[in-house]
N, C-alpha and C. Protein backbone atom coordinates (compact mmCIF):
# COMPACT_ATOMS: atom_id res chain seq x y z
N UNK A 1 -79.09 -72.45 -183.65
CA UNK A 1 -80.13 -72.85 -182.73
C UNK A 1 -81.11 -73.78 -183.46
N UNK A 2 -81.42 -75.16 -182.80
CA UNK A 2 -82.45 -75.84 -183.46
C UNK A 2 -83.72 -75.77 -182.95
N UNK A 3 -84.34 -76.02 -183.71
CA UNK A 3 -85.78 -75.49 -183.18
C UNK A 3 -86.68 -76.70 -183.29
N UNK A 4 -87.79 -76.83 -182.89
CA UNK A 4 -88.53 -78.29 -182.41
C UNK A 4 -90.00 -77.34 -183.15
N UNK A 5 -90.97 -78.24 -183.33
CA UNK A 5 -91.86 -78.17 -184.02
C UNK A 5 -92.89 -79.05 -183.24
N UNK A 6 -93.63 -78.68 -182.11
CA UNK A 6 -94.64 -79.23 -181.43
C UNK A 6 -95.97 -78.90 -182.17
N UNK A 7 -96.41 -80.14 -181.52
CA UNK A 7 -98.19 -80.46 -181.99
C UNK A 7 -99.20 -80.42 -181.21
N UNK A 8 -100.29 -79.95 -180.69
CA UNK A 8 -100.88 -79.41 -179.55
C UNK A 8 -102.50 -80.40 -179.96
N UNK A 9 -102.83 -81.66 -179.68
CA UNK A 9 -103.62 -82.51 -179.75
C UNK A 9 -104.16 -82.90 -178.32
N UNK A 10 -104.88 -82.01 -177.48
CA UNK A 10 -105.03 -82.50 -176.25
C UNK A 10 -106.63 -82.48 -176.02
N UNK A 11 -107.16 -81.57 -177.11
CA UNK A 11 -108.87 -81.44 -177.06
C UNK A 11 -109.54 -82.03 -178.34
N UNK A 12 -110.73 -82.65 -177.93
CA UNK A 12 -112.20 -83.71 -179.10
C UNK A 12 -111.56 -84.45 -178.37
N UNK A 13 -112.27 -85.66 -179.48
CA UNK A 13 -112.20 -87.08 -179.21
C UNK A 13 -111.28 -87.64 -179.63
N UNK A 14 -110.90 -89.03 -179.49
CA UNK A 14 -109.60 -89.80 -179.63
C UNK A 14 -108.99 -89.86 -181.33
N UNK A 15 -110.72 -89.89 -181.92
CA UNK A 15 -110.20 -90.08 -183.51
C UNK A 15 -109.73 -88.79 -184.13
N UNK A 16 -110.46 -87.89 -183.61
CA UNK A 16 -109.80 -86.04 -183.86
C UNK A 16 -108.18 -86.10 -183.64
N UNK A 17 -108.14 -86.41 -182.20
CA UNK A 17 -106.60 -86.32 -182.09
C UNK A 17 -105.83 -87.63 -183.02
N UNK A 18 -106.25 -88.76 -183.32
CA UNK A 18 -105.62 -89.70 -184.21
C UNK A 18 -105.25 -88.66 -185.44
N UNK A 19 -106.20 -88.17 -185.68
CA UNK A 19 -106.03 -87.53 -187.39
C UNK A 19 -105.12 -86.48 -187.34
N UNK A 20 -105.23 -86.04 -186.27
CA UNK A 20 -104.35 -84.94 -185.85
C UNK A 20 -102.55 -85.29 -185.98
N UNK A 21 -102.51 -86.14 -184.89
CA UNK A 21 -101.48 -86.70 -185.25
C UNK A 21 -100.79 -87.47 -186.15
N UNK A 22 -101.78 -88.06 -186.88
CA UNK A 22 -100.99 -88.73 -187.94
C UNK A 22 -100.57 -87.69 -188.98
N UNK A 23 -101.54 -86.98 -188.97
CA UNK A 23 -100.77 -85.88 -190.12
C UNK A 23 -99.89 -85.38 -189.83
N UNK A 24 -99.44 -84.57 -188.00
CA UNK A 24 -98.28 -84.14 -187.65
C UNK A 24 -97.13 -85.03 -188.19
N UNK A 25 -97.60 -86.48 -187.81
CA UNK A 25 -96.13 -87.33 -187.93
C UNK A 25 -95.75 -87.36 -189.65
N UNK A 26 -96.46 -87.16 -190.37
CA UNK A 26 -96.40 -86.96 -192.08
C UNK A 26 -95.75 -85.96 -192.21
N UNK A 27 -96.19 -84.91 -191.63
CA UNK A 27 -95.60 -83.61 -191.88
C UNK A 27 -94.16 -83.49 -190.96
N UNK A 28 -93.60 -84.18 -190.26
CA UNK A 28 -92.72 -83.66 -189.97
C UNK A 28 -92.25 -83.12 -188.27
N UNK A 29 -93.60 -83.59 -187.43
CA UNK A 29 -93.66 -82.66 -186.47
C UNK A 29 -93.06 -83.46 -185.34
N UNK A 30 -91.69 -82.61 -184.63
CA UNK A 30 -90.66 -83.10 -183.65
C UNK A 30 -91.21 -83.57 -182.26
N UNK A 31 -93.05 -83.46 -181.68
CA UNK A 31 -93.01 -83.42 -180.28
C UNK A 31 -94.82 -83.44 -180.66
N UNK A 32 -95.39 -84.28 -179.82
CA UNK A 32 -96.71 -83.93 -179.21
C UNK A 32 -97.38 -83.50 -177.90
N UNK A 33 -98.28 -82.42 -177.92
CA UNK A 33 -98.62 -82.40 -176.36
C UNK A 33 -99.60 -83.29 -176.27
N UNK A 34 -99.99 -84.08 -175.36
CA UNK A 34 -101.39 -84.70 -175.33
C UNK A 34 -101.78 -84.69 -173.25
N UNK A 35 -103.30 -85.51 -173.50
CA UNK A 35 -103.38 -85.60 -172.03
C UNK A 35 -102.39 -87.07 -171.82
N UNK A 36 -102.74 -87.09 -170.42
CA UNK A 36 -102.16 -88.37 -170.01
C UNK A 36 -102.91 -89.80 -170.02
N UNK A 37 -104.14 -89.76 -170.23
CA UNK A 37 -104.41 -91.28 -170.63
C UNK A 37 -104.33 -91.43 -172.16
N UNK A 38 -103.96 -90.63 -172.68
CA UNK A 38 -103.51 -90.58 -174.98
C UNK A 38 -102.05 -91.02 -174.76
N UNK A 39 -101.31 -91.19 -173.90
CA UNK A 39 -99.84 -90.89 -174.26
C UNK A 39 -99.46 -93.03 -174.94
N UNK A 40 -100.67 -93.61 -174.80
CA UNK A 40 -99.80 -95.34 -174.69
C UNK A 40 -100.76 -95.07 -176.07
N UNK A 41 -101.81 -94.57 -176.71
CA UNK A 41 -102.14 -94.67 -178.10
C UNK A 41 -101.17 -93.81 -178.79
N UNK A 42 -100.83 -92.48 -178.54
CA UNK A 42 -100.14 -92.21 -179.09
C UNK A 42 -98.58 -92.76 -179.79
N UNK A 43 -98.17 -93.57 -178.39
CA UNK A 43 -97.25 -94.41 -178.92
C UNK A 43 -97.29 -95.51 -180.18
N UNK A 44 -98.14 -95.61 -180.05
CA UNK A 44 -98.74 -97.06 -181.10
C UNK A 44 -98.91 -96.22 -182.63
N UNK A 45 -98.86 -95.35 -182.64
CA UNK A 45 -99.03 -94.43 -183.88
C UNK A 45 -97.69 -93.95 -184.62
N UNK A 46 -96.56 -94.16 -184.09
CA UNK A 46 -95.74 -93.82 -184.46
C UNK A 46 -94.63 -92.80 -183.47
N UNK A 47 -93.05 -93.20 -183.90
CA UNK A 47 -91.86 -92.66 -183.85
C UNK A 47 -91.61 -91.25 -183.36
N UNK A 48 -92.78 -91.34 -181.84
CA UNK A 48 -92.46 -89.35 -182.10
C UNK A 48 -92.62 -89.05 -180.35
N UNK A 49 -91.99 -88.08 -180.28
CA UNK A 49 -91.56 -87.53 -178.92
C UNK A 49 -92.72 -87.08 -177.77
N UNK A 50 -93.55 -87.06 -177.12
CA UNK A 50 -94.50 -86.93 -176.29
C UNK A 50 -94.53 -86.16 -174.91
N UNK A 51 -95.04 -85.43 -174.83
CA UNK A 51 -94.96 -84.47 -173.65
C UNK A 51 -96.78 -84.46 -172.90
N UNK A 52 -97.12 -84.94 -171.62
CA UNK A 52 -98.25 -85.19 -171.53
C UNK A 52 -98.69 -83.97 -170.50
N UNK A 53 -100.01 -83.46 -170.44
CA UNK A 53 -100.43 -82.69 -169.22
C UNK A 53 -100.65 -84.05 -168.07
N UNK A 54 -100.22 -83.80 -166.98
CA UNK A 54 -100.56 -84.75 -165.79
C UNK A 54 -101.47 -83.81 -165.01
């Protein structure tokens, strides 16, 4: 069984969740949750899978 490694960045401000995520993507981490107006910065940050609250 493979297992996924989500990142839960959906609360602060934009630069909280930047830092947030960039470290997920350093470390390794398979999936982010975010809201739905983060999901087109998040893209711009890097190579990683995205799951948004609508």
């Amino acid at each position: 069984m493979k297992r996924s490694v989500w990142l839960k960045a959906d609360a602060g401000d934009w630069e909280s969740k930047k830092r947030r995520i960039t470290a997920g993507l350093e470390a390794g981490v398979d999936w982010v949750l975010v809201n739905d107006v983060d999901v087109n910065a998040v893209r711009e940050l890097g190579n990683i899978k995205i799951a948004a609250f609508t």
